[in-house]
PDBML (XML) file of the C-alpha atoms, coordinates in Angstrom:
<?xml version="1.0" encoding="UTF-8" ?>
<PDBx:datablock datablockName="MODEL"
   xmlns:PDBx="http://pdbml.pdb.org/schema/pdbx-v50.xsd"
   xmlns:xsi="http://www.w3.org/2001/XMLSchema-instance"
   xsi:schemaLocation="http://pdbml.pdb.org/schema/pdbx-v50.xsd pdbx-v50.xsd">
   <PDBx:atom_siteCategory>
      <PDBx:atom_site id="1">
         <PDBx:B_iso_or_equiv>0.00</PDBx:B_iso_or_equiv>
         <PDBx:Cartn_x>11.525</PDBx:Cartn_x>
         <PDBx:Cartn_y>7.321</PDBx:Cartn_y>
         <PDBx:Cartn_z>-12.759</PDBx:Cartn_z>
         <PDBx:auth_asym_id>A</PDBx:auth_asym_id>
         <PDBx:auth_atom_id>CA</PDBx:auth_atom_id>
         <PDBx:auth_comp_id>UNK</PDBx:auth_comp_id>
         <PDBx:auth_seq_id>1</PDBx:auth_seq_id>
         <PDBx:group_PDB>ATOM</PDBx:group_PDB>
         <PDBx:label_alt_id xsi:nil="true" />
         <PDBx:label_asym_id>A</PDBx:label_asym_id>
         <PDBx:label_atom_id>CA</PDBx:label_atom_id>
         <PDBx:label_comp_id>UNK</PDBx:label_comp_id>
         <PDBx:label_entity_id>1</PDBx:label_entity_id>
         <PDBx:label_seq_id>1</PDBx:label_seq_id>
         <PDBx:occupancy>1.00</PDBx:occupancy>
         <PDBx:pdbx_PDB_model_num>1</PDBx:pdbx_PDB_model_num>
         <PDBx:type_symbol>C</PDBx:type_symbol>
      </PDBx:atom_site>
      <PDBx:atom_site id="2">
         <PDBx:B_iso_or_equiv>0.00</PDBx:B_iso_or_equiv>
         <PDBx:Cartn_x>9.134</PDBx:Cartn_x>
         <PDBx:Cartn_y>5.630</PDBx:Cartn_y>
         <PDBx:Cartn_z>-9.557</PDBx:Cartn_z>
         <PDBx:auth_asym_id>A</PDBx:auth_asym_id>
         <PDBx:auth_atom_id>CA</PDBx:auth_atom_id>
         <PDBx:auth_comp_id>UNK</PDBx:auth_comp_id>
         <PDBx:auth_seq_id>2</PDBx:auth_seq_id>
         <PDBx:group_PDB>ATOM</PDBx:group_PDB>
         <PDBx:label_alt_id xsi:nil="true" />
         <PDBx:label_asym_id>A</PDBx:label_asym_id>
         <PDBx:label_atom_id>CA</PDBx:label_atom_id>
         <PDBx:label_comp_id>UNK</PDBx:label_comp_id>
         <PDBx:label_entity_id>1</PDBx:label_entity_id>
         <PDBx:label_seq_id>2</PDBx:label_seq_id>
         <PDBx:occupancy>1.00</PDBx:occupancy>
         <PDBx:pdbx_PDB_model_num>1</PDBx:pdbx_PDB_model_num>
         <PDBx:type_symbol>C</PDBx:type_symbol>
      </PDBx:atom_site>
      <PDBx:atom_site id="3">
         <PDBx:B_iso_or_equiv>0.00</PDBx:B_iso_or_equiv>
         <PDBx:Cartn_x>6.916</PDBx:Cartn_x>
         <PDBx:Cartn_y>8.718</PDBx:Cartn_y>
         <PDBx:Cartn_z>-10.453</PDBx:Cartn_z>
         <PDBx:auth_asym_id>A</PDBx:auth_asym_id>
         <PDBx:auth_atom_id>CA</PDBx:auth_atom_id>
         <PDBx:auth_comp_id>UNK</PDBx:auth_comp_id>
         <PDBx:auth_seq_id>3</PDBx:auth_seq_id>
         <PDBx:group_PDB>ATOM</PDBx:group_PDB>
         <PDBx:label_alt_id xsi:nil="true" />
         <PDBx:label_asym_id>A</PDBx:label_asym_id>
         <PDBx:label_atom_id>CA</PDBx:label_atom_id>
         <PDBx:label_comp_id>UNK</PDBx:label_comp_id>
         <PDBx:label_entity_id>1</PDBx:label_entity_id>
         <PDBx:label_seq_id>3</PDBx:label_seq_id>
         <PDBx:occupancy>1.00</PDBx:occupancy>
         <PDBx:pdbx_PDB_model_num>1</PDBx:pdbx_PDB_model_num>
         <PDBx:type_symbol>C</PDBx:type_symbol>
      </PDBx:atom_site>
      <PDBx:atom_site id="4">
         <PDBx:B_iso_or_equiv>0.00</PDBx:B_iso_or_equiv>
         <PDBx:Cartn_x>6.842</PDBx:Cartn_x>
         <PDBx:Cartn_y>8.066</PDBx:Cartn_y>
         <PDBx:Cartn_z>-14.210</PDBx:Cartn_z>
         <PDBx:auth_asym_id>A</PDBx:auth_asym_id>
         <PDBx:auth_atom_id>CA</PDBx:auth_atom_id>
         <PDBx:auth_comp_id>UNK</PDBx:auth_comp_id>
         <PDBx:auth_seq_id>4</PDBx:auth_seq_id>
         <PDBx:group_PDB>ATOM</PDBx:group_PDB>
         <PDBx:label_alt_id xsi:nil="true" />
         <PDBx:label_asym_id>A</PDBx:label_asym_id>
         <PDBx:label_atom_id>CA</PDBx:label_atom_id>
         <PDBx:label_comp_id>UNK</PDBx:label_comp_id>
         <PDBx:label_entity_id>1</PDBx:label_entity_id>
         <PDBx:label_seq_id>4</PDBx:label_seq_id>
         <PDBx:occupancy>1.00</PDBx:occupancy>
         <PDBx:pdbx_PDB_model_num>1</PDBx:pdbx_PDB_model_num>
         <PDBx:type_symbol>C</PDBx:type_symbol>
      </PDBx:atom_site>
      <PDBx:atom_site id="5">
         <PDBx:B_iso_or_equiv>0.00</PDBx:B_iso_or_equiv>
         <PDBx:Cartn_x>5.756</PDBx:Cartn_x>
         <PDBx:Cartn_y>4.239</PDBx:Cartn_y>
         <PDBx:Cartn_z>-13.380</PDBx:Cartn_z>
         <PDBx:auth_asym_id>A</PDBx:auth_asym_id>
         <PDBx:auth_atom_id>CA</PDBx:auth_atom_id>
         <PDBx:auth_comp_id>UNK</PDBx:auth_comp_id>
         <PDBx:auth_seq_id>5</PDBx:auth_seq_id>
         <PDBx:group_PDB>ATOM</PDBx:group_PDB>
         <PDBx:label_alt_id xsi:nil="true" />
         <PDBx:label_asym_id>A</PDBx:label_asym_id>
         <PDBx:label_atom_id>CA</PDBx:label_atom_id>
         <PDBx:label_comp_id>UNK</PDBx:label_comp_id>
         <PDBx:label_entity_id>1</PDBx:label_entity_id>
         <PDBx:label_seq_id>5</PDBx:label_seq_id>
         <PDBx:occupancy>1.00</PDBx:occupancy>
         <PDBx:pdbx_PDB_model_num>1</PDBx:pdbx_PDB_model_num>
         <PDBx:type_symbol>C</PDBx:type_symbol>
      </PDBx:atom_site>
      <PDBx:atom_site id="6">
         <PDBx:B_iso_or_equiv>0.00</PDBx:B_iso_or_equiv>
         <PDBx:Cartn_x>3.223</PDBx:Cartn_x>
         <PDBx:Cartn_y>4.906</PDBx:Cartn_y>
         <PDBx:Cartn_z>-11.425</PDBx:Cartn_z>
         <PDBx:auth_asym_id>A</PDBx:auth_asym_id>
         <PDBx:auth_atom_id>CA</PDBx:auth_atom_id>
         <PDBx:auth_comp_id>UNK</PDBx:auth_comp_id>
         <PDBx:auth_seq_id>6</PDBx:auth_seq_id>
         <PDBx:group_PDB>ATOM</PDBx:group_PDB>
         <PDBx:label_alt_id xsi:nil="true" />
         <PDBx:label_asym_id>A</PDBx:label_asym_id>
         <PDBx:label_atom_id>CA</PDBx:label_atom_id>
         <PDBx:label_comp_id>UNK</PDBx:label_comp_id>
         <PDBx:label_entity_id>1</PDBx:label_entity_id>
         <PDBx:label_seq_id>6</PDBx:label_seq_id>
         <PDBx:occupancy>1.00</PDBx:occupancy>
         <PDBx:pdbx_PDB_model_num>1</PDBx:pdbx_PDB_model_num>
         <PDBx:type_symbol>C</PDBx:type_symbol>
      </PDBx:atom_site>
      <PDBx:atom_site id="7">
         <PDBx:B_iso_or_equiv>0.00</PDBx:B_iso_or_equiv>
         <PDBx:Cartn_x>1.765</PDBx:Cartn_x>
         <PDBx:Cartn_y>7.659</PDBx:Cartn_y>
         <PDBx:Cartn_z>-13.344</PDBx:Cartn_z>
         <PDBx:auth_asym_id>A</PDBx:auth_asym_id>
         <PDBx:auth_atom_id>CA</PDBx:auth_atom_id>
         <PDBx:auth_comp_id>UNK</PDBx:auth_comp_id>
         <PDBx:auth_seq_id>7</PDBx:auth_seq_id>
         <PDBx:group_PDB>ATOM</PDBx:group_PDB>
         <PDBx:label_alt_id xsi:nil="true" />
         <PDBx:label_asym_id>A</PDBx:label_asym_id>
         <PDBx:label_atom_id>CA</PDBx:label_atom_id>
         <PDBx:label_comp_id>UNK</PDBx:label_comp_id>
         <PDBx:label_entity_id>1</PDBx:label_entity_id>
         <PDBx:label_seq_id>7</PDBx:label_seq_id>
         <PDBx:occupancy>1.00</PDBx:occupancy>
         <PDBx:pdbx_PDB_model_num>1</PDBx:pdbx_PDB_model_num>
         <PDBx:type_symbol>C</PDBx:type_symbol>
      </PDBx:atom_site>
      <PDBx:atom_site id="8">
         <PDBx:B_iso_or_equiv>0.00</PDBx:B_iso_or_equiv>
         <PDBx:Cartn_x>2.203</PDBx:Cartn_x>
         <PDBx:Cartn_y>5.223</PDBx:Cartn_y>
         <PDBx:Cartn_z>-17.014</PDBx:Cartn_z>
         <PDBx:auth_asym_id>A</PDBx:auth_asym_id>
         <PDBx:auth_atom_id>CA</PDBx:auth_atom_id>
         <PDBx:auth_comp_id>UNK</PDBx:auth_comp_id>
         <PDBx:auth_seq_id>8</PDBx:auth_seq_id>
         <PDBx:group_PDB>ATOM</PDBx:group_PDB>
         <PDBx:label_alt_id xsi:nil="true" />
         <PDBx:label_asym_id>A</PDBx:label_asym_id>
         <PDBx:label_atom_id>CA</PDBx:label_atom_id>
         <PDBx:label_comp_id>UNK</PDBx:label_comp_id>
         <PDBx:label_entity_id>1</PDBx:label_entity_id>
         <PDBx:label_seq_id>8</PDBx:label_seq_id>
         <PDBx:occupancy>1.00</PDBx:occupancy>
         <PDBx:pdbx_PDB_model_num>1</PDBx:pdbx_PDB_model_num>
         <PDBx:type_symbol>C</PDBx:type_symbol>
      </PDBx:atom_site>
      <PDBx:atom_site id="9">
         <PDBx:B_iso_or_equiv>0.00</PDBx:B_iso_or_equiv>
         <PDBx:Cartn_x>0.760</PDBx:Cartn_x>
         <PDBx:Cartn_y>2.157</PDBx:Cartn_y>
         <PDBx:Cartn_z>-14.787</PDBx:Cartn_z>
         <PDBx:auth_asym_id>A</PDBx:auth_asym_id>
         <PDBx:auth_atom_id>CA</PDBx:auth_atom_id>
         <PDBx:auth_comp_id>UNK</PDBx:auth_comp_id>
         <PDBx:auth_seq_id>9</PDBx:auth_seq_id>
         <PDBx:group_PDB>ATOM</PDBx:group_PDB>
         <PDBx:label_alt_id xsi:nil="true" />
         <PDBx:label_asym_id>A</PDBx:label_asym_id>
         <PDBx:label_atom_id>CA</PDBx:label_atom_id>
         <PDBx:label_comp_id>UNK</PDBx:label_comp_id>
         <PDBx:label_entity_id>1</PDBx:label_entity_id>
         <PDBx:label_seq_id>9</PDBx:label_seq_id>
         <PDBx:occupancy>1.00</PDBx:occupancy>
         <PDBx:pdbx_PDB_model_num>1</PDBx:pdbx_PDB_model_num>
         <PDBx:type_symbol>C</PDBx:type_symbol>
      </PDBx:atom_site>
      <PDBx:atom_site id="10">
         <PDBx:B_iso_or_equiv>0.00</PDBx:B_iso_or_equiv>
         <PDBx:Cartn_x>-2.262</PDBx:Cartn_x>
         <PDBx:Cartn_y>4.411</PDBx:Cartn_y>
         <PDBx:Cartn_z>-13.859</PDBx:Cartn_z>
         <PDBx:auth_asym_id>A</PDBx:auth_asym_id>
         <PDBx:auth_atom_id>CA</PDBx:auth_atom_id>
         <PDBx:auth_comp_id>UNK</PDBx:auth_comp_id>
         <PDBx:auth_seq_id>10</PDBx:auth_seq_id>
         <PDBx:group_PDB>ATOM</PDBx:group_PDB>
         <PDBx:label_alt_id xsi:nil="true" />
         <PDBx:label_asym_id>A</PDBx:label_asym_id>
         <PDBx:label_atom_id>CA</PDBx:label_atom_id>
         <PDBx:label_comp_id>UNK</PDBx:label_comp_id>
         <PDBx:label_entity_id>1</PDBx:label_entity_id>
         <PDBx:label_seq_id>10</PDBx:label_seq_id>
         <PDBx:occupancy>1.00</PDBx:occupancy>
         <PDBx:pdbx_PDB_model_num>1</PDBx:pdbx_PDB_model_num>
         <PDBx:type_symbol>C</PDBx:type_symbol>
      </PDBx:atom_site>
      <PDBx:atom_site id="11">
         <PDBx:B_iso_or_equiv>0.00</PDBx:B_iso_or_equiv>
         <PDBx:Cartn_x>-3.362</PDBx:Cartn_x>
         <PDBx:Cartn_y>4.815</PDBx:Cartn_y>
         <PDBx:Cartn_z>-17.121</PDBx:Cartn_z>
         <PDBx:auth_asym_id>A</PDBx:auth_asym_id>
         <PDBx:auth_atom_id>CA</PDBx:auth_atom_id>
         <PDBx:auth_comp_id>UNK</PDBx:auth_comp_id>
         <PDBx:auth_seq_id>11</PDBx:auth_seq_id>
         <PDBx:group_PDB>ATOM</PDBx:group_PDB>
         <PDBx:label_alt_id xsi:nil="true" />
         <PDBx:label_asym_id>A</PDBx:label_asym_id>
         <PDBx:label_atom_id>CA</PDBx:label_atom_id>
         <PDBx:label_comp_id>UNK</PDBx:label_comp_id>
         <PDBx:label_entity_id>1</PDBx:label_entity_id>
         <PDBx:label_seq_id>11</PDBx:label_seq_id>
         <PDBx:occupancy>1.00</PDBx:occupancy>
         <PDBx:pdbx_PDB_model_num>1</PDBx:pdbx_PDB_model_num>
         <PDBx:type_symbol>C</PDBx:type_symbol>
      </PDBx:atom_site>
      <PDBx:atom_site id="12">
         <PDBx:B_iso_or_equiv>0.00</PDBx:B_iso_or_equiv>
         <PDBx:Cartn_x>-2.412</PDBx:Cartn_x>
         <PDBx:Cartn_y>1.982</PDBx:Cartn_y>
         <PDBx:Cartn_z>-18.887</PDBx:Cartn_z>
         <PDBx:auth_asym_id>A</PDBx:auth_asym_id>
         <PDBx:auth_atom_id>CA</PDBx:auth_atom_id>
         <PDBx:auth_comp_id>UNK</PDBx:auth_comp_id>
         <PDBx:auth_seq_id>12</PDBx:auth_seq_id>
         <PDBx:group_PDB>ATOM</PDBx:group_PDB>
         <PDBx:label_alt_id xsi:nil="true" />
         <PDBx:label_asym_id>A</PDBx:label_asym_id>
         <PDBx:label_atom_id>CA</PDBx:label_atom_id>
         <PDBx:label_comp_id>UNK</PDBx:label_comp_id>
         <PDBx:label_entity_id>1</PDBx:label_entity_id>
         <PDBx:label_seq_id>12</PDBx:label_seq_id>
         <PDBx:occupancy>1.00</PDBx:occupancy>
         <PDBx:pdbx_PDB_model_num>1</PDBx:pdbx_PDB_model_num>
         <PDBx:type_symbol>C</PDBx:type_symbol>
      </PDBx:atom_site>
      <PDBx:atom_site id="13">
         <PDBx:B_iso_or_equiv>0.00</PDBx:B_iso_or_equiv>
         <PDBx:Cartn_x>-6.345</PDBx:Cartn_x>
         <PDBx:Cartn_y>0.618</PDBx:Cartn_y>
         <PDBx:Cartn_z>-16.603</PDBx:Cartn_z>
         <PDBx:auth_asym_id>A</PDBx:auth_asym_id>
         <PDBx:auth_atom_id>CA</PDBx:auth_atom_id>
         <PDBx:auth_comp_id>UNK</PDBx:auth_comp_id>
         <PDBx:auth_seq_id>13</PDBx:auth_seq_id>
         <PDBx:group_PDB>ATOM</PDBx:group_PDB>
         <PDBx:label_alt_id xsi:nil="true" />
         <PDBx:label_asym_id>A</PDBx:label_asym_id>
         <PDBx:label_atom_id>CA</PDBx:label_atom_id>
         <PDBx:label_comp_id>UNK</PDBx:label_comp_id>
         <PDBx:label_entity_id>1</PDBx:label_entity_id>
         <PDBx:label_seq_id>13</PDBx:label_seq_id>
         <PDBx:occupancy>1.00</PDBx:occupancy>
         <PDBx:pdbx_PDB_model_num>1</PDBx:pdbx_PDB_model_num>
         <PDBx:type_symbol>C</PDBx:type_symbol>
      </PDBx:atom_site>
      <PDBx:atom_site id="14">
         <PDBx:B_iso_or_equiv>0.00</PDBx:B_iso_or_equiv>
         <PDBx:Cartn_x>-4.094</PDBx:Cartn_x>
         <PDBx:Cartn_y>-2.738</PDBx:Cartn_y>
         <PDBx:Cartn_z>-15.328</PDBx:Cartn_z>
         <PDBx:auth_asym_id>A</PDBx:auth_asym_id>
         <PDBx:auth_atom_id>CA</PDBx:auth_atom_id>
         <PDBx:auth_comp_id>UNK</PDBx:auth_comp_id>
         <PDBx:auth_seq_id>14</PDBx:auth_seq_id>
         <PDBx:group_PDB>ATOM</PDBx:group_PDB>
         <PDBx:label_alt_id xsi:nil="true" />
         <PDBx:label_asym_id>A</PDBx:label_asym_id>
         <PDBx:label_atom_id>CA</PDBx:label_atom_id>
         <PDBx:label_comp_id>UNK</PDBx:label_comp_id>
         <PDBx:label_entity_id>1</PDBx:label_entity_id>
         <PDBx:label_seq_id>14</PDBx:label_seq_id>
         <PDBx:occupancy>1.00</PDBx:occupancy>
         <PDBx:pdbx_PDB_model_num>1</PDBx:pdbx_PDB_model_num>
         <PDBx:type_symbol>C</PDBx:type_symbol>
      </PDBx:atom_site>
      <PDBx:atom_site id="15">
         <PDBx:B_iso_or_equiv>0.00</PDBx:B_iso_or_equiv>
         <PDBx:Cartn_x>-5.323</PDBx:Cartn_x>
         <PDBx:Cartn_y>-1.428</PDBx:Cartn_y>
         <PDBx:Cartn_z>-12.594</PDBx:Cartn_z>
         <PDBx:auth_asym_id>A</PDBx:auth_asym_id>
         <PDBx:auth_atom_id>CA</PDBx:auth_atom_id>
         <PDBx:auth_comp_id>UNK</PDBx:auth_comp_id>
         <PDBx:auth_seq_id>15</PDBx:auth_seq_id>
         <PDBx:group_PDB>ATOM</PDBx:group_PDB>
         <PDBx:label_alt_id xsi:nil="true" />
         <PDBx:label_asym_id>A</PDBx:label_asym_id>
         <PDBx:label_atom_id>CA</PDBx:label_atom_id>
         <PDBx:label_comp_id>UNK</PDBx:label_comp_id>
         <PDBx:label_entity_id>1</PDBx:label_entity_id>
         <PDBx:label_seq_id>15</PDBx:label_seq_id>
         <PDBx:occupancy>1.00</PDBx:occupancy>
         <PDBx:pdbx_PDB_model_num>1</PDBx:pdbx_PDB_model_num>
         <PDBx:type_symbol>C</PDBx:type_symbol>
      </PDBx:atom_site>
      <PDBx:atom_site id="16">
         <PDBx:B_iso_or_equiv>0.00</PDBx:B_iso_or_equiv>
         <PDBx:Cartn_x>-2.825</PDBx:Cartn_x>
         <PDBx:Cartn_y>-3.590</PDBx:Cartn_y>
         <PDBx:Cartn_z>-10.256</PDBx:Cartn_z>
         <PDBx:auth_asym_id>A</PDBx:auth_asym_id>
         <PDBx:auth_atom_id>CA</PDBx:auth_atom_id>
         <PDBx:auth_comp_id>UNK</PDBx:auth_comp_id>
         <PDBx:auth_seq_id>16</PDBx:auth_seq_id>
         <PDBx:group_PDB>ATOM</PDBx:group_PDB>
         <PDBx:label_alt_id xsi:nil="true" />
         <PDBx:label_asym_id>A</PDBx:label_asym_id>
         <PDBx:label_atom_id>CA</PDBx:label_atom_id>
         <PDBx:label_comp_id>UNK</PDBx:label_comp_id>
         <PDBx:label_entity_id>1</PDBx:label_entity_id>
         <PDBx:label_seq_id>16</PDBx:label_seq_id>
         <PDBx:occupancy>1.00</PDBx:occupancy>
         <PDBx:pdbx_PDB_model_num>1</PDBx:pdbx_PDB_model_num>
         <PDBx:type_symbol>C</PDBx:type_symbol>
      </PDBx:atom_site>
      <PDBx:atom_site id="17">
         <PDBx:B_iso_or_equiv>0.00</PDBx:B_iso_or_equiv>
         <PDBx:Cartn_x>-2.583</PDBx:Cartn_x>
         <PDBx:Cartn_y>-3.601</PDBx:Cartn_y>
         <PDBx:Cartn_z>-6.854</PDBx:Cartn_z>
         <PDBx:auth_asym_id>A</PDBx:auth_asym_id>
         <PDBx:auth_atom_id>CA</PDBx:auth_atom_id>
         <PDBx:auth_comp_id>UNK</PDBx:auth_comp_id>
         <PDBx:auth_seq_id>17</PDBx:auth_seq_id>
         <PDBx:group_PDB>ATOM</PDBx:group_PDB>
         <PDBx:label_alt_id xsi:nil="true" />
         <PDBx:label_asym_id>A</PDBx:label_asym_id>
         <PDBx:label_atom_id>CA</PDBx:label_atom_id>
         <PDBx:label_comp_id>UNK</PDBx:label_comp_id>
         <PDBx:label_entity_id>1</PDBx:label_entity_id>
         <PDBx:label_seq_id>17</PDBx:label_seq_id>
         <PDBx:occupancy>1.00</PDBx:occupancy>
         <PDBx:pdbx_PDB_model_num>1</PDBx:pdbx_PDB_model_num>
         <PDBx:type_symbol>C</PDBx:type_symbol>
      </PDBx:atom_site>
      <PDBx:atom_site id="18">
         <PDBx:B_iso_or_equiv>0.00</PDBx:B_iso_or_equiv>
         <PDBx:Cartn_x>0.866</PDBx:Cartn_x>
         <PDBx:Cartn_y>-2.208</PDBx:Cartn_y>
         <PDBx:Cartn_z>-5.558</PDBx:Cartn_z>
         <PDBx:auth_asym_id>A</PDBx:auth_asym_id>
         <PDBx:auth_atom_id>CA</PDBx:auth_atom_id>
         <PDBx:auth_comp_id>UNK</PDBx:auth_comp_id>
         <PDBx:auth_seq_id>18</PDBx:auth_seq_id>
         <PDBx:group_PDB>ATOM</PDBx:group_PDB>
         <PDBx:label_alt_id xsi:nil="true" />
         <PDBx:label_asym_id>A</PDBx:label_asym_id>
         <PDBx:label_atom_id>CA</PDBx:label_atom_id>
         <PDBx:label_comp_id>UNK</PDBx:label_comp_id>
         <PDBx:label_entity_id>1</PDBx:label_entity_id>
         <PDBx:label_seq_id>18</PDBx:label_seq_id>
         <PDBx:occupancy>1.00</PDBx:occupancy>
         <PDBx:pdbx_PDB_model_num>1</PDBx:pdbx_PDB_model_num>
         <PDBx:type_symbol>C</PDBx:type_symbol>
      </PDBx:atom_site>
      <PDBx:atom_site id="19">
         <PDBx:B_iso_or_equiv>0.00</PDBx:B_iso_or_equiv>
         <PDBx:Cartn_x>3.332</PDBx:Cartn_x>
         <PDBx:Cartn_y>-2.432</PDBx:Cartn_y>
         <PDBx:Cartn_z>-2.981</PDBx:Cartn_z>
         <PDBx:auth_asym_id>A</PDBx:auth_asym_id>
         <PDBx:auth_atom_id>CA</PDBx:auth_atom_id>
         <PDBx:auth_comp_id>UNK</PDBx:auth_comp_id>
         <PDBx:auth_seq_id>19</PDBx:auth_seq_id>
         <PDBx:group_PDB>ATOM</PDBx:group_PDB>
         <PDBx:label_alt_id xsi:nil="true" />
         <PDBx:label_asym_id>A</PDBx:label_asym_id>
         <PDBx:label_atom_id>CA</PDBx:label_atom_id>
         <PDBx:label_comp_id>UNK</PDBx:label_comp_id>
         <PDBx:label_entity_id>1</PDBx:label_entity_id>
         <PDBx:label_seq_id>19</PDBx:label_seq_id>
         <PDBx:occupancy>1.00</PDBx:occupancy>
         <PDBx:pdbx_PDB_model_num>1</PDBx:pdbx_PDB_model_num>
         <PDBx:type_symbol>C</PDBx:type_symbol>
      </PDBx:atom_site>
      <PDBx:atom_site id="20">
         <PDBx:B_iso_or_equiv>0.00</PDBx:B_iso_or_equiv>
         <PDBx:Cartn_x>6.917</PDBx:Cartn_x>
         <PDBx:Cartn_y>-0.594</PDBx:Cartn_y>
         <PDBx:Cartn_z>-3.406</PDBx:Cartn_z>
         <PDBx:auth_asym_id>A</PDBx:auth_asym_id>
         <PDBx:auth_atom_id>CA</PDBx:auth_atom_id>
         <PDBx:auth_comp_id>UNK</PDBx:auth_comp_id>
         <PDBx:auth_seq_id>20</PDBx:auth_seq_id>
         <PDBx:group_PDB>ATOM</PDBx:group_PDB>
         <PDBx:label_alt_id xsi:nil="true" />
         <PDBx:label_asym_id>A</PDBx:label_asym_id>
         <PDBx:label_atom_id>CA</PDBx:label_atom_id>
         <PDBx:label_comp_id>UNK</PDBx:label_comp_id>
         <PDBx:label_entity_id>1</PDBx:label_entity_id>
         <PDBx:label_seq_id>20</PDBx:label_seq_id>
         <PDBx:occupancy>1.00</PDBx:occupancy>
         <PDBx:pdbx_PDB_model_num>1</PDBx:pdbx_PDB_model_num>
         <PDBx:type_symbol>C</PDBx:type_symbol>
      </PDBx:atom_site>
      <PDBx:atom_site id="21">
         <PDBx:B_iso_or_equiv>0.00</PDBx:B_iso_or_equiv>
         <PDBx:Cartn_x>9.880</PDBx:Cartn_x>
         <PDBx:Cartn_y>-1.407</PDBx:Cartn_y>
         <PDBx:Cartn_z>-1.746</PDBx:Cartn_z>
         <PDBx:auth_asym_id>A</PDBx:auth_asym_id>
         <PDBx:auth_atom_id>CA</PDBx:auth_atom_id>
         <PDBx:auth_comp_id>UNK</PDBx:auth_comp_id>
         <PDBx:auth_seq_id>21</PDBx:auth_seq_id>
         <PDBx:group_PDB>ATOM</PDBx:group_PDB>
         <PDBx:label_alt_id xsi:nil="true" />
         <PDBx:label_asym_id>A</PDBx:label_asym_id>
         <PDBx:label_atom_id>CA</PDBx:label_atom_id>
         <PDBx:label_comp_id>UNK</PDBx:label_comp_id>
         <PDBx:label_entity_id>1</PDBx:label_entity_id>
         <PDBx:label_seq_id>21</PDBx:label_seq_id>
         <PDBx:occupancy>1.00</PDBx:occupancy>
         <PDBx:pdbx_PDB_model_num>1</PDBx:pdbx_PDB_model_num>
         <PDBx:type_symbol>C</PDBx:type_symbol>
      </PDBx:atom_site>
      <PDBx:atom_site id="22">
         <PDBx:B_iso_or_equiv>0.00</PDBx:B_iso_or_equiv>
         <PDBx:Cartn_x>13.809</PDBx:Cartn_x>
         <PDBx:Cartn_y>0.301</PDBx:Cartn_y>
         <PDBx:Cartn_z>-1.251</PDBx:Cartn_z>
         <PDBx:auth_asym_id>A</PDBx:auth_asym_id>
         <PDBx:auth_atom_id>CA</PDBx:auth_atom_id>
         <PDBx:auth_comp_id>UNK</PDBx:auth_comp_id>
         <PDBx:auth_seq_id>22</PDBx:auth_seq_id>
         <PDBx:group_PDB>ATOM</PDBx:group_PDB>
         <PDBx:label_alt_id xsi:nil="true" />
         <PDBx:label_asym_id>A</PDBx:label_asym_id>
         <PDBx:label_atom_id>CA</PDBx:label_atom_id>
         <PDBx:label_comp_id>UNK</PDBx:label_comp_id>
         <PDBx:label_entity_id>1</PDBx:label_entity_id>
         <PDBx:label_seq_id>22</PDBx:label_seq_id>
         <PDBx:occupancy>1.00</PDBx:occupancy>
         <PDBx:pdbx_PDB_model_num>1</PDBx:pdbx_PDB_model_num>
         <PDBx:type_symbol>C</PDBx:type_symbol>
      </PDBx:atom_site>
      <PDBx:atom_site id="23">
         <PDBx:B_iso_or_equiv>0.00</PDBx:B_iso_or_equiv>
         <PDBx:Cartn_x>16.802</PDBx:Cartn_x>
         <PDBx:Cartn_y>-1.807</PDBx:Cartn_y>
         <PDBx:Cartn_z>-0.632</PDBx:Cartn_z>
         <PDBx:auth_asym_id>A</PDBx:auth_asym_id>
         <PDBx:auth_atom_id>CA</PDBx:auth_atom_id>
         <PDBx:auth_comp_id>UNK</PDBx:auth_comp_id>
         <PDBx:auth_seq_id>23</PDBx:auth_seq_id>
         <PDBx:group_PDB>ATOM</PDBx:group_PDB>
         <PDBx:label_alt_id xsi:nil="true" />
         <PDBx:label_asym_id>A</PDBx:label_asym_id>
         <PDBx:label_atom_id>CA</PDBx:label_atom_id>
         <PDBx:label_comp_id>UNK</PDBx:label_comp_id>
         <PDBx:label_entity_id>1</PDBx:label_entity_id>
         <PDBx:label_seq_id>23</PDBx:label_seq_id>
         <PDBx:occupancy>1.00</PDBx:occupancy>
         <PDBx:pdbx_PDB_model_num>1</PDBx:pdbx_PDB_model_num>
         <PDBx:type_symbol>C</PDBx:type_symbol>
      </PDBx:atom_site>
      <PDBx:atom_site id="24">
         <PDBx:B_iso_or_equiv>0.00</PDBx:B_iso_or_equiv>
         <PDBx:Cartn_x>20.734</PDBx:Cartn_x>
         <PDBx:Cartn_y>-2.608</PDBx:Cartn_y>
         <PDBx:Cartn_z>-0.884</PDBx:Cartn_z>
         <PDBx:auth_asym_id>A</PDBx:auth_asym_id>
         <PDBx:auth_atom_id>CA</PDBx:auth_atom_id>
         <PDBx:auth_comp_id>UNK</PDBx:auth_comp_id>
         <PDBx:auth_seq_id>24</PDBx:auth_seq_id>
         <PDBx:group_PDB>ATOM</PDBx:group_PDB>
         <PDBx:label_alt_id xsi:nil="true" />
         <PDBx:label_asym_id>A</PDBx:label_asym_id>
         <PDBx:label_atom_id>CA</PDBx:label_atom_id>
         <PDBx:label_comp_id>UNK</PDBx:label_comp_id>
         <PDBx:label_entity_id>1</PDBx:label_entity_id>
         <PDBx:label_seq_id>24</PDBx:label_seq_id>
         <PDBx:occupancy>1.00</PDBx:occupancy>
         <PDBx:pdbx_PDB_model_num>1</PDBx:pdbx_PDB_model_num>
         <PDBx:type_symbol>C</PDBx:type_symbol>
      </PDBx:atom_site>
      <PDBx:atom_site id="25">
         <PDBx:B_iso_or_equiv>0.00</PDBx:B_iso_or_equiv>
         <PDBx:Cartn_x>22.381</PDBx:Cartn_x>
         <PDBx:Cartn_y>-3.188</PDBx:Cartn_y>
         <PDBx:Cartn_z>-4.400</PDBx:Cartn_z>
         <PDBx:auth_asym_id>A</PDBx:auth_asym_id>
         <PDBx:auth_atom_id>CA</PDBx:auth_atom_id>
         <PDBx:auth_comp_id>UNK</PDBx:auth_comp_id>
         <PDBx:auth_seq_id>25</PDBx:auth_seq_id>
         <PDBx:group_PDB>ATOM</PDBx:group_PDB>
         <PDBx:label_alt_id xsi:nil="true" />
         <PDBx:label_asym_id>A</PDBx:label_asym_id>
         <PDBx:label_atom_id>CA</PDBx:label_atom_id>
         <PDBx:label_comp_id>UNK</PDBx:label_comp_id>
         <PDBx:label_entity_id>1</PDBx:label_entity_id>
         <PDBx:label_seq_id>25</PDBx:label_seq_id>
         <PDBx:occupancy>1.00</PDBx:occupancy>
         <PDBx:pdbx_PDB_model_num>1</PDBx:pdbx_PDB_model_num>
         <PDBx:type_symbol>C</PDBx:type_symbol>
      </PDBx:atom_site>
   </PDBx:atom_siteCategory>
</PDBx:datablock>
């Protein structure tokens, strides 16, 4: 699903800048 964001927020040209992060529930 992190692969599907970042391939949809690619071409949607928002062209944001991006930081990802992994934590506890």
């Amino acid at each position: 699903r992190l692969g599907k964001v970042l391939e949809l927020v690619n071409r949607s040209n928002a062209e944001p800048n991006l930081s990802i992060n992994f934590k506890l529930k």
